[in-house]
Protein backbone atom coordinates (compact mmCIF):
# COMPACT_ATOMS: atom_id res chain seq x y z
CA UNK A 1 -33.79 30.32 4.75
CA UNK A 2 -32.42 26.91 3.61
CA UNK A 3 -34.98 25.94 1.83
CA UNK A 4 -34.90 29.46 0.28
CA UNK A 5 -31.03 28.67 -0.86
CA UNK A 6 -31.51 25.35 -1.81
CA UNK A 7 -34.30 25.74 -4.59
CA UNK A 8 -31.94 29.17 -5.72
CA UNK A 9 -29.49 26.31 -6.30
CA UNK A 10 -31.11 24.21 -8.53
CA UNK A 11 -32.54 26.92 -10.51
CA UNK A 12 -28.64 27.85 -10.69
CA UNK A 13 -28.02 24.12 -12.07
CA UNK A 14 -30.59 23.85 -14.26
CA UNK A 15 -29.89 27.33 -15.82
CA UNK A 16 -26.14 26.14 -16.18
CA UNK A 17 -27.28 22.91 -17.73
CA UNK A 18 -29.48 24.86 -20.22
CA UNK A 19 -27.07 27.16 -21.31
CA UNK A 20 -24.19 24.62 -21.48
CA UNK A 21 -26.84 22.54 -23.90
CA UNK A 22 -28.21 25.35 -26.43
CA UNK A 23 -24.46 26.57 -26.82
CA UNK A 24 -23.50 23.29 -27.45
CA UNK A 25 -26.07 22.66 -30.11
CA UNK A 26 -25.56 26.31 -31.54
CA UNK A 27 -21.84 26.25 -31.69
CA UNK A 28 -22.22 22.78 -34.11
CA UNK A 29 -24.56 24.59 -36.14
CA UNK A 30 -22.01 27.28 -37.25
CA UNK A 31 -20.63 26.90 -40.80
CA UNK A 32 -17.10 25.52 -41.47
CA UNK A 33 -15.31 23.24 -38.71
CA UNK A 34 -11.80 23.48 -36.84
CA UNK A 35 -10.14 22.04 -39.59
CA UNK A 36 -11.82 23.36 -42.76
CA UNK A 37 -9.47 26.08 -43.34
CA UNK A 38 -6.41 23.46 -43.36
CA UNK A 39 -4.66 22.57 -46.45
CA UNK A 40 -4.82 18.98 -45.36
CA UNK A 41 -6.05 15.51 -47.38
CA UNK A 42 -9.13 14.09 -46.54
CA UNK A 43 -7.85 10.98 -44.83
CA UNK A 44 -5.32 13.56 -42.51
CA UNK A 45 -8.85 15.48 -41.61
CA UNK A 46 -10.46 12.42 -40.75
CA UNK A 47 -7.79 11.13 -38.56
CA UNK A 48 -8.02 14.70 -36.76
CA UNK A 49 -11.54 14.25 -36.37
CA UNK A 50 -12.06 10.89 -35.10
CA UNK A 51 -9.30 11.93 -32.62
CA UNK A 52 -11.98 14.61 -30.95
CA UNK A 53 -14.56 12.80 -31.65
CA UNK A 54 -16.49 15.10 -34.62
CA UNK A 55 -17.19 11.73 -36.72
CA UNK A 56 -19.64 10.62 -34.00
CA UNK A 57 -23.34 11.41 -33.90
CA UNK A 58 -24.35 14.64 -32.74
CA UNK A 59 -26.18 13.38 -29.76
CA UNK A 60 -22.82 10.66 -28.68
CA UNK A 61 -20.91 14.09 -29.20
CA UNK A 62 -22.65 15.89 -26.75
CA UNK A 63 -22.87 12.96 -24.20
CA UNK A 64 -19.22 12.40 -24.35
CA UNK A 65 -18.62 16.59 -23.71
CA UNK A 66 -21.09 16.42 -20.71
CA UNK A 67 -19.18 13.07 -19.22
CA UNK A 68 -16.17 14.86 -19.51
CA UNK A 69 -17.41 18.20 -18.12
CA UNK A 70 -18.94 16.22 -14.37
CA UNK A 71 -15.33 15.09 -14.30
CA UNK A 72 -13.87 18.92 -14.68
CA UNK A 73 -12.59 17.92 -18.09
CA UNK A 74 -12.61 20.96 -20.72
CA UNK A 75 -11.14 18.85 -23.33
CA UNK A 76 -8.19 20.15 -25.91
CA UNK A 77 -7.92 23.25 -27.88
CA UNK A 78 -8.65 21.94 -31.28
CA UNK A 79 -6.27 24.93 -32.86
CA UNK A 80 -3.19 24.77 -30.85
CA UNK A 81 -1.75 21.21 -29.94
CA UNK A 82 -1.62 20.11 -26.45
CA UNK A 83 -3.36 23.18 -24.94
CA UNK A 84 -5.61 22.20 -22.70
CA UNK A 85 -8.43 24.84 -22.18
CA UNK A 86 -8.63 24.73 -18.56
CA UNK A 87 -5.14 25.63 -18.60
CA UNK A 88 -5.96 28.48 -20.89
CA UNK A 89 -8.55 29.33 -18.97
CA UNK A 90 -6.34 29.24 -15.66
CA UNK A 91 -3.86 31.49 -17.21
CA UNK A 92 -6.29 34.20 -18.90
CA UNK A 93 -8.51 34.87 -16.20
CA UNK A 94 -6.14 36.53 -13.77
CA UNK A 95 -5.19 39.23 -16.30
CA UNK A 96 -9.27 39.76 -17.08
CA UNK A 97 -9.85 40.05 -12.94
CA UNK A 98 -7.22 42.26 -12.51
CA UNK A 99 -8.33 44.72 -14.74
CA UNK A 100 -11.94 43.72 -14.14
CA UNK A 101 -12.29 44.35 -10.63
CA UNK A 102 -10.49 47.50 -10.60
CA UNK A 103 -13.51 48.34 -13.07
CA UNK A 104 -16.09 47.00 -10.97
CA UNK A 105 -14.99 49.26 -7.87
CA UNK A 106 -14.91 52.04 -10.06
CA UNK A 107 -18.36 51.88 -10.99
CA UNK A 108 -20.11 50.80 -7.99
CA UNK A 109 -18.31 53.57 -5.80
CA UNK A 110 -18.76 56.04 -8.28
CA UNK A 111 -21.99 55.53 -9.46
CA UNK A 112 -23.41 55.27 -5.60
CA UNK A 113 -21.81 58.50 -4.99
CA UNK A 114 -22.54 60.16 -8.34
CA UNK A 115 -25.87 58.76 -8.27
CA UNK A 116 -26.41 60.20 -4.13
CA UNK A 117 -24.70 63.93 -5.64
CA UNK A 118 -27.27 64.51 -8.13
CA UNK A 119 -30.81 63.07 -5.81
CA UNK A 120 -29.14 65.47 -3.68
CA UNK A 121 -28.86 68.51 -5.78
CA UNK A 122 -31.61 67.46 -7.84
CA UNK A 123 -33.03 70.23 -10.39
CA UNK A 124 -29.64 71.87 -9.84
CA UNK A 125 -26.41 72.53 -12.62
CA UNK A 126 -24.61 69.19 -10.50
CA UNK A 127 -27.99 67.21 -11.10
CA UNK A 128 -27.74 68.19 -14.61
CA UNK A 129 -23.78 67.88 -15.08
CA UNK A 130 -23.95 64.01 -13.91
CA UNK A 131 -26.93 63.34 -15.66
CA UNK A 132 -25.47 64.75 -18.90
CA UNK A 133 -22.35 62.32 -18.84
CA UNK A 134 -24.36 59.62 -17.23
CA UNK A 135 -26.52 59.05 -20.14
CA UNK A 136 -23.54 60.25 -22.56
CA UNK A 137 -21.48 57.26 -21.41
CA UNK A 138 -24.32 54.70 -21.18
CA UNK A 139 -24.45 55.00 -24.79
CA UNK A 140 -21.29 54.76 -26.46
CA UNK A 141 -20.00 51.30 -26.50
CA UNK A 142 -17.20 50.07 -24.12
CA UNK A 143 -15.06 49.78 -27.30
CA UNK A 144 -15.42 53.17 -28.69
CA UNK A 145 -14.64 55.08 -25.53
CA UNK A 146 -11.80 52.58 -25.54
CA UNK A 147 -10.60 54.03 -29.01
CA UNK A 148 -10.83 57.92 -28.02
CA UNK A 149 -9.12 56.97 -25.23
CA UNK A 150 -6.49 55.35 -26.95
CA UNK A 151 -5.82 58.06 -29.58
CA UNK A 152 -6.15 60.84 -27.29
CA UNK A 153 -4.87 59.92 -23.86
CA UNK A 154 -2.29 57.00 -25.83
CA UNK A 155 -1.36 58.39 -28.97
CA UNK A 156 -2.15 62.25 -29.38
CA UNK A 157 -0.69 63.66 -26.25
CA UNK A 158 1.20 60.13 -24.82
CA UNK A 159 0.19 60.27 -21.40
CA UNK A 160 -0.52 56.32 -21.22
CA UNK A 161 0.55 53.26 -23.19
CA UNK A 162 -1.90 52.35 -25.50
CA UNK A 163 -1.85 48.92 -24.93
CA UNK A 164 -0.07 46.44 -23.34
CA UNK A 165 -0.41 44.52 -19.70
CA UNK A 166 1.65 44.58 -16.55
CA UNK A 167 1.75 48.04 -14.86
CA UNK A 168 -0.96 50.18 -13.29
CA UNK A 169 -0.51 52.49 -16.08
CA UNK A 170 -1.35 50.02 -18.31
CA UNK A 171 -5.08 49.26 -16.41
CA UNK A 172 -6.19 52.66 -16.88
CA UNK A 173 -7.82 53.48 -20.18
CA UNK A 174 -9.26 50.22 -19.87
CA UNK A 175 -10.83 50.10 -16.78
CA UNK A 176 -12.75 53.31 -17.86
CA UNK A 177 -13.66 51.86 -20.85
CA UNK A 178 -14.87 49.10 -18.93
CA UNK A 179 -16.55 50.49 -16.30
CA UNK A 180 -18.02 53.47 -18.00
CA UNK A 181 -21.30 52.19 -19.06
CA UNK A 182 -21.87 50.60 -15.49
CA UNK A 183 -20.53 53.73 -13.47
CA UNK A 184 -23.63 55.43 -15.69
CA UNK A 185 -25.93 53.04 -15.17
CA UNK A 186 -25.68 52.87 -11.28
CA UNK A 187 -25.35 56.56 -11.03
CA UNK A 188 -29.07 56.62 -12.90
CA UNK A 189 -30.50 53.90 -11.08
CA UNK A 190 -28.93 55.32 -7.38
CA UNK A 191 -30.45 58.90 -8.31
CA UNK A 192 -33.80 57.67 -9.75
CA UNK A 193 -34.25 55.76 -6.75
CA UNK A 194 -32.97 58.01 -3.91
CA UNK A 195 -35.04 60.79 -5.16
CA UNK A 196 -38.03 58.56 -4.65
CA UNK A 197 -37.35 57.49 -1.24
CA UNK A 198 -36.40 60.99 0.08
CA UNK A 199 -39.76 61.47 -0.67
CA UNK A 200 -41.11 58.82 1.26
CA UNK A 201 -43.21 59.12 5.30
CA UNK A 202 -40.71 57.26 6.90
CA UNK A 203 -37.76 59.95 6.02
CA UNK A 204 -39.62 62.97 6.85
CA UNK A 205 -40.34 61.06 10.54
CA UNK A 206 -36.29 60.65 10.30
CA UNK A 207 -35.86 64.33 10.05
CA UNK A 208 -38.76 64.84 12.30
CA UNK A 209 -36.90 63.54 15.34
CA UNK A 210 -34.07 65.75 14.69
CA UNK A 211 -31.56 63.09 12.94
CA UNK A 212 -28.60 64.53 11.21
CA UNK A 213 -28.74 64.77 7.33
CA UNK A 214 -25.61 62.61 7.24
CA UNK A 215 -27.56 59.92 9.06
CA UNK A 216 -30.77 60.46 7.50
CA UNK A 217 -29.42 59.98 3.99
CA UNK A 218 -26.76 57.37 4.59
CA UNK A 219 -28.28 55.05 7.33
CA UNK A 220 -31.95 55.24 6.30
CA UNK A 221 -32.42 56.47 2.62
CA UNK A 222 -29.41 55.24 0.81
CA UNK A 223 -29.76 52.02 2.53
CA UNK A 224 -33.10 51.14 1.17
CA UNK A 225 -31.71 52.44 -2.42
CA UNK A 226 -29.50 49.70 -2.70
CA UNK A 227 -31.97 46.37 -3.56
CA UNK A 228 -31.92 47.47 -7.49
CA UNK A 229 -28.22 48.01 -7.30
CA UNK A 230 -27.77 44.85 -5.81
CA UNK A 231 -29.90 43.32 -8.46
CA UNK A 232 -27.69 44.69 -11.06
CA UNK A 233 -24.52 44.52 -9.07
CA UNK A 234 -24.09 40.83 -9.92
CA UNK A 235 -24.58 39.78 -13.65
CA UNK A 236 -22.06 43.02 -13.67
CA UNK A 237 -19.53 42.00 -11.29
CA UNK A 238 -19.47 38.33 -13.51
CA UNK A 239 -19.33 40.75 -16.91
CA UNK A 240 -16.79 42.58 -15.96
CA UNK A 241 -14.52 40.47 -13.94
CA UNK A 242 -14.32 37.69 -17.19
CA UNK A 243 -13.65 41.10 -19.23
CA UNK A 244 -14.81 42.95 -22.14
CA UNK A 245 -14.53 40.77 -24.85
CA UNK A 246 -13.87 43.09 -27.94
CA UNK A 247 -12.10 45.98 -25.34
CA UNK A 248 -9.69 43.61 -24.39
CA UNK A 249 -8.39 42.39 -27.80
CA UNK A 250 -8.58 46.46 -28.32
CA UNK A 251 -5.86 47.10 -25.38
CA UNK A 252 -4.12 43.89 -26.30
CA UNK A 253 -5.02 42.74 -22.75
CA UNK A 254 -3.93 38.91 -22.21
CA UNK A 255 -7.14 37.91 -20.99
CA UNK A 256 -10.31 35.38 -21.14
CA UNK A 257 -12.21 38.22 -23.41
CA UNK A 258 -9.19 37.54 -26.06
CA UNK A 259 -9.68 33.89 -25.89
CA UNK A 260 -13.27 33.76 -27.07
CA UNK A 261 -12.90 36.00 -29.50
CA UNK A 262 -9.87 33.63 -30.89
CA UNK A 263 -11.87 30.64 -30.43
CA UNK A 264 -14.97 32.23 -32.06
CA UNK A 265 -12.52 33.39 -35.53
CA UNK A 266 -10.85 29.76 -35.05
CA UNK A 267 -14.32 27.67 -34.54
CA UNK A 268 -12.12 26.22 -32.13
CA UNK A 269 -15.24 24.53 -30.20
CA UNK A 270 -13.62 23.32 -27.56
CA UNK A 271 -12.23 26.37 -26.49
CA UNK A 272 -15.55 28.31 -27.45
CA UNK A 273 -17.19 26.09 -25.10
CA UNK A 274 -14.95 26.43 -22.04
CA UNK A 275 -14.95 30.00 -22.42
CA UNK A 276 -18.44 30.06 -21.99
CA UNK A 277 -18.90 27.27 -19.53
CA UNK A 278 -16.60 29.39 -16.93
CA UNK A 279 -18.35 32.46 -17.88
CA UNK A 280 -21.97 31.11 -17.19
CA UNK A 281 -21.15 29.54 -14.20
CA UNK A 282 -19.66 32.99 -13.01
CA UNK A 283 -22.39 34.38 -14.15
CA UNK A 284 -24.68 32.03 -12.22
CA UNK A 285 -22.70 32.32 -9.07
CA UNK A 286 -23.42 36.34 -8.75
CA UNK A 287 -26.44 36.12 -9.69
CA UNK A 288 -27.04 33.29 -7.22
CA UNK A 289 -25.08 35.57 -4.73
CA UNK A 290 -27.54 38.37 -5.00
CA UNK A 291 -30.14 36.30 -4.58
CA UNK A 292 -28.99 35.13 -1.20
CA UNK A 293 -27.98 38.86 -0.30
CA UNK A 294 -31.60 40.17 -0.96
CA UNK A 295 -32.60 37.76 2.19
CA UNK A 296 -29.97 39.89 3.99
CA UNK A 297 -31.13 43.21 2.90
CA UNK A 298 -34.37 43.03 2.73
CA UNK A 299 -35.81 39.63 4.51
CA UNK A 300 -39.36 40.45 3.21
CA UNK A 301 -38.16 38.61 -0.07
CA UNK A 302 -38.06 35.11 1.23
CA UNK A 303 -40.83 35.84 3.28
CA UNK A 304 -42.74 36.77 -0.31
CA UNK A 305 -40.97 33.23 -1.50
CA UNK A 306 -42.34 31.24 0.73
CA UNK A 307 -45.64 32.46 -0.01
CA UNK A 308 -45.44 32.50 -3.53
């Protein structure tokens, strides 16, 4: 089991390091700068440069980030004076949770059960009902259902704000927006799934011995259902949780979604990078999570590991 964790966590470290590196190297091969949009004299923009350090070589550049980066130094927003990103960070990210993992209950508990209704009823008008919005939803971007939402629900009959931050009236149009795609995704994969293990030996023994449906279904089929949910359950949870990037500038949501997409516009690369520092580590994390909660599930998978 340990040794099962431990090599998960240096695949997590290198795949942090990686990332951190090709974004780094990426992000200095966009055109313009910080500063090029500045009505400022060249010996001003030079002055601003040498103070961040852009008038070194590439390679000192990136040395210098990673130095600072061990020591849990994000550096300073190269837009607005005396912002420090991890303070921007610090501040953003509660607003992107909150919001976030409302979304991410929504669509693991209602995809599960969504997902269990039509394997149930499968064939049947509910089977087809869920399956019809299901694949609707899975293919209409989080930012368009965000829109409709907006103009009907917000604007057309003025049942909701349409955007703003602070209420729980205020989290709803965007938590569906956020967690519609998901919700539809789960609900596929829990139905697909389900339907295939009902089928299985080991269920018909179940109902053999005279178990109840409700423990049939929920102790022994569902159960086993849940390894491809969990696989997806994490790279999710890490999406949704550091928020839809272009939904939340839609709902004017004061989160870390609205920050990258400012520091993106601003080529703000200090910013850009701490943005996506935080967001691959959180990404990492889950994933690294799930990895560890597959042992738990299932142990055959570290017993496969080993092998392998």
């Amino acid at each position: 089991m340990l040794k099962y964790i431990g090599k998960r966590f240096l695949i997590s470290l290198l795949t942090i390091w990686v990332v951190i590196t090709v974004t780094f190297f990426l992000m200095k091969l966009m055109p313009g700068g910080p500063f090029d949009g500045d009505k400022l004299t060249p010996q001003i923009k030079a002055n601003i440069e040498a103070k961040y350090g852009l008038d070194k070589p590439l390679s000192t550049q990136y040395f210098m980030y990673m130095g600072n980066l061990v020591h849990g130094d994000f550096g300073e927003s190269m837009t607005f004076k005396g912002r420090q990103v991890s303070d921007t960070i610090g501040k953003s990210f509660p607003a992107s949770a909150e919001v976030g993992a409302i979304a991410v209950v929504i669509a693991i508990v209602g995809g599960i059960l969504l997902g269990t209704l039509a394997a149930l009823k499968s064939g049947k008008w509910p089977d087809k009902v869920v399956v019809f919005f299901a694949t609707l939803c899975i293919t209409i971007p989080s930012f368009v259902i965000g829109t409709v939402l907006i103009y009907v629900l917000g604007v057309q009959f003025a049942l909701l704000p349409p955007t703003g931050f602070g209420e729980w009236k205020n989290d709803i149009m965007p938590c569906i927006a956020l967690s519609a795609a998901s919700l539809s995704f789960i609900t596929r994969l829990t139905r697909s799934k389900l339907i295939d293990v009902l089928k299985s030996d080991y269920i018909r023994t179940a109902k053999a011995k005279g178990l109840s449906k409700t423990t049939v279904i929920f102790k022994h089929a569902l159960r086993n259902s849940l390894i491809p949910i969990v696989t997806y359950v994490g790279p999710l949870v890490a999406g949704i949780l550091t928020g839809g990037f272009v939904t939340e500038k839609i709902f004017a949501i004061p989160g870390l979604g609205n920050e990258f997409v400012q520091s993106v516009t601003n080529r703000d690369y200090s910013m850009l990078l701490g943005v996506t520092v935080f967001y691959c580590t959180m990404l990492i994390f889950f994933t690294f999570f799930v990895d560890i909660l597959y042992v738990i599930i299932d142990p055959r998978i570290k017993l496969q590991d080993t092998e392998a």
